[in-house]
Protein backbone atom coordinates (compact mmCIF):
# COMPACT_ATOMS: atom_id res chain seq x y z
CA UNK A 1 23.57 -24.47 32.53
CA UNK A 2 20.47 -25.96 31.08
CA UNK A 3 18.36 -24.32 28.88
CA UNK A 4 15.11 -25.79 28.81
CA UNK A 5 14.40 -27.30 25.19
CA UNK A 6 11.49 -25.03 24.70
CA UNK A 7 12.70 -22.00 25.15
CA UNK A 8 15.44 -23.23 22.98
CA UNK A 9 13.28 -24.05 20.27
CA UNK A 10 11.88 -20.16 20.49
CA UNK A 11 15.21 -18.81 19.62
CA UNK A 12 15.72 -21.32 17.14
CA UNK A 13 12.49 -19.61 15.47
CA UNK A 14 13.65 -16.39 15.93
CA UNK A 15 16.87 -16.88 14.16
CA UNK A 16 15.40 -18.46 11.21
CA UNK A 17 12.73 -15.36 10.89
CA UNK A 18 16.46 -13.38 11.08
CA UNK A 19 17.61 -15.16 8.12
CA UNK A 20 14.42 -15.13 5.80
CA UNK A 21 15.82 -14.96 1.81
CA UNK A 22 17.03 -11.53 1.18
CA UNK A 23 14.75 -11.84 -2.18
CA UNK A 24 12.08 -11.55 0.50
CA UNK A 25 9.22 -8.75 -0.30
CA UNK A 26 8.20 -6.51 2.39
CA UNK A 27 5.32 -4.33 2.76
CA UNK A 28 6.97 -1.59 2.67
CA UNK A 29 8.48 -1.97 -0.60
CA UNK A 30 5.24 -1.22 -1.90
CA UNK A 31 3.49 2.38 -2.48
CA UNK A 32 0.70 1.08 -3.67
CA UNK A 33 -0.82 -2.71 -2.07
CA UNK A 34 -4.52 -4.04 -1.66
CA UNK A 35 -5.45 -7.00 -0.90
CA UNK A 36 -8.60 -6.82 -3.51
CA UNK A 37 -8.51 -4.93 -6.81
CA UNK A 38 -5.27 -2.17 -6.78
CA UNK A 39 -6.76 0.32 -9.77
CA UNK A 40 -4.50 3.00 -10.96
CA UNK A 41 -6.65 5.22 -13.19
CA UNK A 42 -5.99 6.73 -16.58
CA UNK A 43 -2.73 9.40 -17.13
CA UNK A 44 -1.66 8.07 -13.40
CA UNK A 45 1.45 7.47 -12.23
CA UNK A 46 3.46 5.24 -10.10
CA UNK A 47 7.06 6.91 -9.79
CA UNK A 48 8.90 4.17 -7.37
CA UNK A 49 7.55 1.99 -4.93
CA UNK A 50 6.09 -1.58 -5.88
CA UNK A 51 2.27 -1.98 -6.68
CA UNK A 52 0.85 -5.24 -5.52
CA UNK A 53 -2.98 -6.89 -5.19
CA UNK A 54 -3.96 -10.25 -3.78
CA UNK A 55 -6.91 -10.02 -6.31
CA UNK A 56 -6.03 -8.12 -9.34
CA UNK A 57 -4.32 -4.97 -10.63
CA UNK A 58 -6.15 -3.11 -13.33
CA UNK A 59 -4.33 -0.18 -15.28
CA UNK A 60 -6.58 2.10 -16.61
CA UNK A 61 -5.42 4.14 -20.42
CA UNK A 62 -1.97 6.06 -20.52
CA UNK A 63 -1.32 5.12 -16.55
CA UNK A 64 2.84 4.28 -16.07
CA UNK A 65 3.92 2.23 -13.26
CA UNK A 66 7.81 2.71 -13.08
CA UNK A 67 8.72 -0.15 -10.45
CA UNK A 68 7.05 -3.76 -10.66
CA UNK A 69 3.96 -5.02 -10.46
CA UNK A 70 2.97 -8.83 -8.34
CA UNK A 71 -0.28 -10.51 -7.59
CA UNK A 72 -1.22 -13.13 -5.91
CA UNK A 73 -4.35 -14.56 -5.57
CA UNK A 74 -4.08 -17.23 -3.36
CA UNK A 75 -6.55 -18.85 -5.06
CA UNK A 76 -7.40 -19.22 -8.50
CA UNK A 77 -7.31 -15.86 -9.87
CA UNK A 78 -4.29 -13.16 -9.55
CA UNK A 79 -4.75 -10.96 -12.66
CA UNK A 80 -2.94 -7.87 -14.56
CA UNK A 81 -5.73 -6.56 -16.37
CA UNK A 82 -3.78 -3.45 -18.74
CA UNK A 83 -5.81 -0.92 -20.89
CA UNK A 84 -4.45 0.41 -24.06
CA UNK A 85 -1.28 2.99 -24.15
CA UNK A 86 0.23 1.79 -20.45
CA UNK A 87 4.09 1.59 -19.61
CA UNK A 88 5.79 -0.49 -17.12
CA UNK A 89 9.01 -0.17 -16.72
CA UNK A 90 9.49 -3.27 -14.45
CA UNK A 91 8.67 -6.45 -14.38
CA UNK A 92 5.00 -7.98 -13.96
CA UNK A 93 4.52 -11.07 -12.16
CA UNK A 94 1.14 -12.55 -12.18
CA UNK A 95 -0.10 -15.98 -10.23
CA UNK A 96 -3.18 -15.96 -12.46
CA UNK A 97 -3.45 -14.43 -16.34
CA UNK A 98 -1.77 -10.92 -17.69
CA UNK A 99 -4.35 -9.34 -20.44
CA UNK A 100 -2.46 -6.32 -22.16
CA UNK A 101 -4.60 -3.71 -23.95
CA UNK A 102 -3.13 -1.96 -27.73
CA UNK A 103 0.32 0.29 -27.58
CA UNK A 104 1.76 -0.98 -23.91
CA UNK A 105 5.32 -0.92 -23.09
CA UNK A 106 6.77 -3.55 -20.26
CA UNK A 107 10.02 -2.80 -20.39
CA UNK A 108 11.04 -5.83 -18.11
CA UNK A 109 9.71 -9.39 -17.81
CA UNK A 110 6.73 -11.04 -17.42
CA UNK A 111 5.85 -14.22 -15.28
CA UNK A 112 2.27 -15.32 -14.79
CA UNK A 113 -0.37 -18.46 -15.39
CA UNK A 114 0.41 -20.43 -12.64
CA UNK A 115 -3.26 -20.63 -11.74
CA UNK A 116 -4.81 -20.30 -14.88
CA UNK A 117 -4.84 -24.33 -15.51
CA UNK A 118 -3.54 -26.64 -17.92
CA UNK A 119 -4.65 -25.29 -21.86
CA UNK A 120 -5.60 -21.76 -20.95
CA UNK A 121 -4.06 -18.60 -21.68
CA UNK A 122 -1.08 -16.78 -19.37
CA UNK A 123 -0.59 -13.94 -21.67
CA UNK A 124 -2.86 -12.33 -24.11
CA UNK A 125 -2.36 -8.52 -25.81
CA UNK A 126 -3.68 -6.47 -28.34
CA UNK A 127 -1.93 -5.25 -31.38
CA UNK A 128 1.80 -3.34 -31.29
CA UNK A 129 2.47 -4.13 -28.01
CA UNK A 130 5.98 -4.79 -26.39
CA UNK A 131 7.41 -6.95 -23.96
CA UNK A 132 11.14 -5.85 -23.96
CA UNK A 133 11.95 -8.72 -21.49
CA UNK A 134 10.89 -12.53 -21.96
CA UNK A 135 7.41 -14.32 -20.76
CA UNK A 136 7.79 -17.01 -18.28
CA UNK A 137 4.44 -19.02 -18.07
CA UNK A 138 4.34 -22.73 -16.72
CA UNK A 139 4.11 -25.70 -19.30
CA UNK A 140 0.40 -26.42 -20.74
CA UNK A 141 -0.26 -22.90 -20.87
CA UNK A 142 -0.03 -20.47 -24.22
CA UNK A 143 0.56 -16.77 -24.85
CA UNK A 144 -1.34 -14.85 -27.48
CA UNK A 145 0.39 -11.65 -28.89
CA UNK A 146 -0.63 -10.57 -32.56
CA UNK A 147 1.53 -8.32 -34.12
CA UNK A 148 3.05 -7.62 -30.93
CA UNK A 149 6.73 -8.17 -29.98
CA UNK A 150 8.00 -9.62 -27.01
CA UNK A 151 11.56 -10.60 -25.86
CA UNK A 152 11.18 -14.54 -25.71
CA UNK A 153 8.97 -17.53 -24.61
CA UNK A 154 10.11 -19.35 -21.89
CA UNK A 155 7.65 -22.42 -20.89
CA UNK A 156 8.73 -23.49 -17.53
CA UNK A 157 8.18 -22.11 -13.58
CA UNK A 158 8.00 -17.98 -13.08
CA UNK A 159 9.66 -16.46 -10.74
CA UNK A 160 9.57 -15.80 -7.67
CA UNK A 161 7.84 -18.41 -7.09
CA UNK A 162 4.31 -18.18 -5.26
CA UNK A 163 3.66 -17.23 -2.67
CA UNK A 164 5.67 -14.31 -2.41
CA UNK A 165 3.30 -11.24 -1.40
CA UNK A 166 4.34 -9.74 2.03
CA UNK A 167 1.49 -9.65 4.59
CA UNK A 168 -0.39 -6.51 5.78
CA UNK A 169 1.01 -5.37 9.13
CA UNK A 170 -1.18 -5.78 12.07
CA UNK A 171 -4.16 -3.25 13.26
CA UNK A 172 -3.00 -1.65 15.81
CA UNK A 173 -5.40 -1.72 19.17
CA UNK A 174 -6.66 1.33 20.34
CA UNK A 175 -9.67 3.00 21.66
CA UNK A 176 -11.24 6.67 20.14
CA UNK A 177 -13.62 9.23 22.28
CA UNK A 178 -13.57 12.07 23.75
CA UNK A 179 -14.57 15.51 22.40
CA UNK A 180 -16.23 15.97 19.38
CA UNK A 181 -15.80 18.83 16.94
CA UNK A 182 -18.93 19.24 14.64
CA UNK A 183 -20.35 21.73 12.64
CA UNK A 184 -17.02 23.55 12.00
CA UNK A 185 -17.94 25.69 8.96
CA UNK A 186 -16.16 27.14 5.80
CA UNK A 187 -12.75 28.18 6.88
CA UNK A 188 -12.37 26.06 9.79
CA UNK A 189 -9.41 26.53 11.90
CA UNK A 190 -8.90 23.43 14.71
CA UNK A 191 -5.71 23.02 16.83
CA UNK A 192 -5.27 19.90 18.86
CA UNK A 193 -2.90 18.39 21.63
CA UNK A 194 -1.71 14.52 20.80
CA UNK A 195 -1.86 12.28 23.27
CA UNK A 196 -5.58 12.75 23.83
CA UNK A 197 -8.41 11.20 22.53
CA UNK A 198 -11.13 12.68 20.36
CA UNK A 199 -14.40 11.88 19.26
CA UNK A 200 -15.67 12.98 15.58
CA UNK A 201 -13.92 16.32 13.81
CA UNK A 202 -16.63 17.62 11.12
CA UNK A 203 -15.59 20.49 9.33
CA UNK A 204 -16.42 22.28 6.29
CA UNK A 205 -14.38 23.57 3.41
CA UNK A 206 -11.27 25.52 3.15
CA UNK A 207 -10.23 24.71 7.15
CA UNK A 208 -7.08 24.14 8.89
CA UNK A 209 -6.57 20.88 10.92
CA UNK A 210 -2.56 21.39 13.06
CA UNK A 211 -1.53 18.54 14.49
CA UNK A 212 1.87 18.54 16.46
CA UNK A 213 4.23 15.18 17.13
CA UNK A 214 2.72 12.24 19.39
CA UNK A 215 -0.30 10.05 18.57
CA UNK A 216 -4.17 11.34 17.66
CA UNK A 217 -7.23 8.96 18.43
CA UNK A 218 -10.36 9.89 16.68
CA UNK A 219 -13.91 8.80 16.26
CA UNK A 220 -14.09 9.66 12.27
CA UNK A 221 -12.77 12.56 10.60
CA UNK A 222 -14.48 14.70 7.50
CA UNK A 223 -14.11 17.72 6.19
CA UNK A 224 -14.83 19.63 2.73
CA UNK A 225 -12.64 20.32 -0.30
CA UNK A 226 -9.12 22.43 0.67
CA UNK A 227 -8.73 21.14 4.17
CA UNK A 228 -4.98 22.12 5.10
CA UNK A 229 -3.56 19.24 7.19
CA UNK A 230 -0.62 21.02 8.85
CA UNK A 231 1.79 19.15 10.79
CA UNK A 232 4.64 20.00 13.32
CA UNK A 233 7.28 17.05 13.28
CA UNK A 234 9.82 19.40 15.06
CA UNK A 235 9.18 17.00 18.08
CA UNK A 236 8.87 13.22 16.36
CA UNK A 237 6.63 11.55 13.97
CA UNK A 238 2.38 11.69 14.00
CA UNK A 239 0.66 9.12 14.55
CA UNK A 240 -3.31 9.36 13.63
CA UNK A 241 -5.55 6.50 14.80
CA UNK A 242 -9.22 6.49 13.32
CA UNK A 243 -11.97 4.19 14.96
CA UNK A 244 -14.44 4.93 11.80
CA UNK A 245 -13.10 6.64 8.43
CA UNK A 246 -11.22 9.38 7.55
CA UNK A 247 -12.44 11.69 4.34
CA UNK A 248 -11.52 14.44 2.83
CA UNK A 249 -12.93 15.99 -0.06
CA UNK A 250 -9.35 16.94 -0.59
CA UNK A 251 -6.35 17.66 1.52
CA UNK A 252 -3.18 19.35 1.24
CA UNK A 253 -0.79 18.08 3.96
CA UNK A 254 1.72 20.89 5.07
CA UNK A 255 4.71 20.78 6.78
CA UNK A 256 5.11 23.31 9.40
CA UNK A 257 8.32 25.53 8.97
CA UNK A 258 8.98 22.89 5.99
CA UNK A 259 10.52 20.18 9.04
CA UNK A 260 10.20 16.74 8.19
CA UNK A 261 9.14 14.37 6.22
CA UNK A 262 6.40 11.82 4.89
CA UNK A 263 7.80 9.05 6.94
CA UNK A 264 7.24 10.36 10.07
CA UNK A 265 2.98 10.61 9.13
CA UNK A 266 0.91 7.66 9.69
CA UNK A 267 -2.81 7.34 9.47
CA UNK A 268 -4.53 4.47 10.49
CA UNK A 269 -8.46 3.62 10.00
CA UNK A 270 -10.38 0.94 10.94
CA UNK A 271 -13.66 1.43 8.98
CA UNK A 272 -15.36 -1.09 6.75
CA UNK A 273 -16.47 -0.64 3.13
CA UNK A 274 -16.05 1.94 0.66
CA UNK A 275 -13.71 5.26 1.33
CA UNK A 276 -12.15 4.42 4.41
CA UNK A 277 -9.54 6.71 3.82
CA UNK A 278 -10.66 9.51 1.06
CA UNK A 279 -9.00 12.02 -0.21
CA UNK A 280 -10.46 13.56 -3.57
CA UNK A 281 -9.04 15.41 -6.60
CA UNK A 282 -6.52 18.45 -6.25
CA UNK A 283 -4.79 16.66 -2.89
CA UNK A 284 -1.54 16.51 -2.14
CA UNK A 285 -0.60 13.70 0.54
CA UNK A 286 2.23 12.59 2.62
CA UNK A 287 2.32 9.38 4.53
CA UNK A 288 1.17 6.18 5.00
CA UNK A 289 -2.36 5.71 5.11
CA UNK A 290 -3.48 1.93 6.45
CA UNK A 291 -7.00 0.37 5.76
CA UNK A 292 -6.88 -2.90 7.43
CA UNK A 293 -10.95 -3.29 7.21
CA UNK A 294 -11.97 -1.28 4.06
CA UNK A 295 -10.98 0.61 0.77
CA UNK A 296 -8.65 3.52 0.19
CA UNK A 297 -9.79 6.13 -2.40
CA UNK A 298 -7.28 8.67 -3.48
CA UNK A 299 -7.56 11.56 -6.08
CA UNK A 300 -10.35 12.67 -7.99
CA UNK A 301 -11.75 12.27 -11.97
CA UNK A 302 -10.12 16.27 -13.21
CA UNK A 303 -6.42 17.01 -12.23
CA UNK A 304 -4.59 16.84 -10.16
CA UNK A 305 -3.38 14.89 -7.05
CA UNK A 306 -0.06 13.58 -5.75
CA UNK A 307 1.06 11.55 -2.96
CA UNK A 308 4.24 10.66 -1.35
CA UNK A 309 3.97 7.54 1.07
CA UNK A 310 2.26 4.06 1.08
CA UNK A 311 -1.23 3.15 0.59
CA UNK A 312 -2.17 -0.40 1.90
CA UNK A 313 -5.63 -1.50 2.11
CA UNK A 314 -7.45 -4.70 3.53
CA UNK A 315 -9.55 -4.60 0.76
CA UNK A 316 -9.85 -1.93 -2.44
CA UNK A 317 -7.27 0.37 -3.68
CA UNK A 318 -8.31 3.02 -5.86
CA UNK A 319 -5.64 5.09 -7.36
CA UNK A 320 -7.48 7.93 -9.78
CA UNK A 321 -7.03 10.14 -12.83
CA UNK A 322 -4.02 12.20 -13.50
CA UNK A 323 -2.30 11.21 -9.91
CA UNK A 324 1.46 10.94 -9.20
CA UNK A 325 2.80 8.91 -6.77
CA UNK A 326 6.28 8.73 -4.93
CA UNK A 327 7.76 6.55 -1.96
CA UNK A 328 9.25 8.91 0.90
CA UNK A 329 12.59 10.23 0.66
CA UNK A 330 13.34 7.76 3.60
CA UNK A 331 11.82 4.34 4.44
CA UNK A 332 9.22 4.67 7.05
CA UNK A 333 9.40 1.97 9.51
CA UNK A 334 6.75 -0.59 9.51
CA UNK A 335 3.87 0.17 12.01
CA UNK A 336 4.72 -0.55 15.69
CA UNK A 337 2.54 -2.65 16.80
CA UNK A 338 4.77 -5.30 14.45
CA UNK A 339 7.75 -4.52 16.30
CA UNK A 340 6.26 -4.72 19.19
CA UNK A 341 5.70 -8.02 19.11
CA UNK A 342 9.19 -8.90 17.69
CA UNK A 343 10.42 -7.28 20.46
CA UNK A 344 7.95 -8.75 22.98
CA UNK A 345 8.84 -11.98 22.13
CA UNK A 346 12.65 -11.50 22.13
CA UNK A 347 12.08 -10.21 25.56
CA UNK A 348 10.71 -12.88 26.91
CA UNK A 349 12.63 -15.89 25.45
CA UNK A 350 15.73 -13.26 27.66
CA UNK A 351 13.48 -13.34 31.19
CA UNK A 352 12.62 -16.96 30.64
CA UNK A 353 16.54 -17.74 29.78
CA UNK A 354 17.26 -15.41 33.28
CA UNK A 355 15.17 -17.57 35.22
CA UNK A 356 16.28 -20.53 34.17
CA UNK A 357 19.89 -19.93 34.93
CA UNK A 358 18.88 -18.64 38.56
């Protein structure tokens, strides 16, 4: 039998994308990932679930992040920029310089200044801060901690070393229009069939918005403050594709007859610039909501608003005041149009192997 020496090569590839280093990050380790500034604002937290930025993570006063914190510029910067009275239970790694305000806690280790250049600062904090674990920063580089404590200096390579953020998944193709739903006033109450294609929903405050299992293709979707988002997963997940943005002044996602899960939501957008996905103070959210053009805005400036899911942006992540944040009881899958392509191309190296034996 002979194989020909392309198709040979293929598999080759395949099996060495099969046996990747298990240290590996994927995105969906992370609750919280932007690929420009990641804020989580002040009395905020992070309960599990990885926050990472290709630009820069900012922690606004008396936020917690419980998990670890990495970012990677790519470039030059790749920053950790932490106000005063933040916790973080993990680790912090940093391609670029960590600036720590008065009164934090990092309860694990910190690894950053690859990027910053030879003579320039790594690590820098205010007074009575801790770093329970050491500082890893690379040689020519300093740390500057007054009458702060932190669990040793080590001058040589952090780790992991760079690059090591995962990639956003793919936008999935798709195509929005269809009937529109406008001018739905105060108390709003909109049922709709998946599988079909919409154009805008515009609806006021205080409406209902019931989805059942399959996949949703919309124009752009707003409504007013107290929009209940029910959803019937008694058939399979729900899947909703946006061509523009989707906002809500805030949002409440239900459960119908309590069945399911956050894992099975997904909400994809594909608008540019600010508030591609919204969601303002006093929501409660469940899913993963995907940005791959523009900025995610979640919560509001009084309290209070939770989610359970992922947020990944293309660009801005804006976590607000006096939010709480959780993974999903169970790992959602990564969007399909990634596995579709894994799969595509494993089923073709098989048809192409077929035909060459014949």
């Amino acid at each position: 039998m002979n194989i020909p020496r392309s198709w040979m090569t293929l598999v080759l590839s395949l099996l060495l994308l099969d046996s990747a280093p298990s240290y590996a990050l994927s995105i969906t380790d992370f609750s919280v990932f932007g690929l420009g500034l990641v804020t989580i604002g002040g009395g905020s937290t992070v309960n599990s679930g990885l926050v990472g930025s290709g630009t820069q993570v900012t922690l606004a006063g008396a936020s917690t992040v419980k998990q670890d914190i990495y970012v990677d510029s790519g470039g030059t910067g790749g920053k950790v920029v932490a106000n005063n009275g933040v916790k973080v239970d993990g680790n912090i790694r940093a391609t670029g310089r960590v600036s720590l305000g008065a009164n934090n806690i990092i309860g694990g280790t910190i690894g950053a200044g690859d990027k910053v250049g030879f003579g320039n600062t790594a690590l820098s904090t205010a007074n009575f801060t801790t770093v329970v674990g050491t500082v890893t920063h690379p040689t020519g580089t300093t740390i500057s901690t007054p009458n702060s404590t932190i669990g040793g200096n080590i001058i040589g390579t952090p780790q992991p070393a760079a690059p090591f953020l995962p990639s956003l998944p793919g936008a999935t193709l798709f195509s929005s229009g269809g009937t529109s739903y406008t001018g739905l006033g105060n108390g709003f109450d909109l049922t709709l069939a998946p599988s079909t294609s919409y154009g805008a929903i515009q609806g006021g405050g205080n409406g209902k918005l019931q989805l059942s299992a399959g996949n949703y293709f919309f124009d752009s979707i707003s409504t007013g403050n107290g929009t209940d988002l029910i959803l019937d997963l008694a058939g399979g997940p729900i899947k909703i594709y946006v061509t523009d943005k989707a906002s809500f002044g805030s949002v409440d996602v239900i459960l119908k007859n309590n069945v399911g899960d956050a894992s099975l939501i997904y909400l994809e957008a594909h608008g540019t610039g600010d508030n591609v996905f919204k969601a303002g103070g006093g929501s409660d959210w469940l899913g993963t909501a995907f940005t791959p053009n523009g900025d995610i805005h979640f919560g509001g400036s009084g309290c209070c608003s939770t989610f359970t899911g992922y947020f990944w942006a293309g660009i801005e992540v804006d976590i607000e005041h006096s939010v709480t944040g959780n993974l999903p009881p169970t790992q959602a899958p990564e969007p399909a149009s990634l596995l579709l392509v894994s799969s595509g191309l494993a089923g073709l190296v098989a048809w192409r192997w077929r035909r060459a034996r014949a």
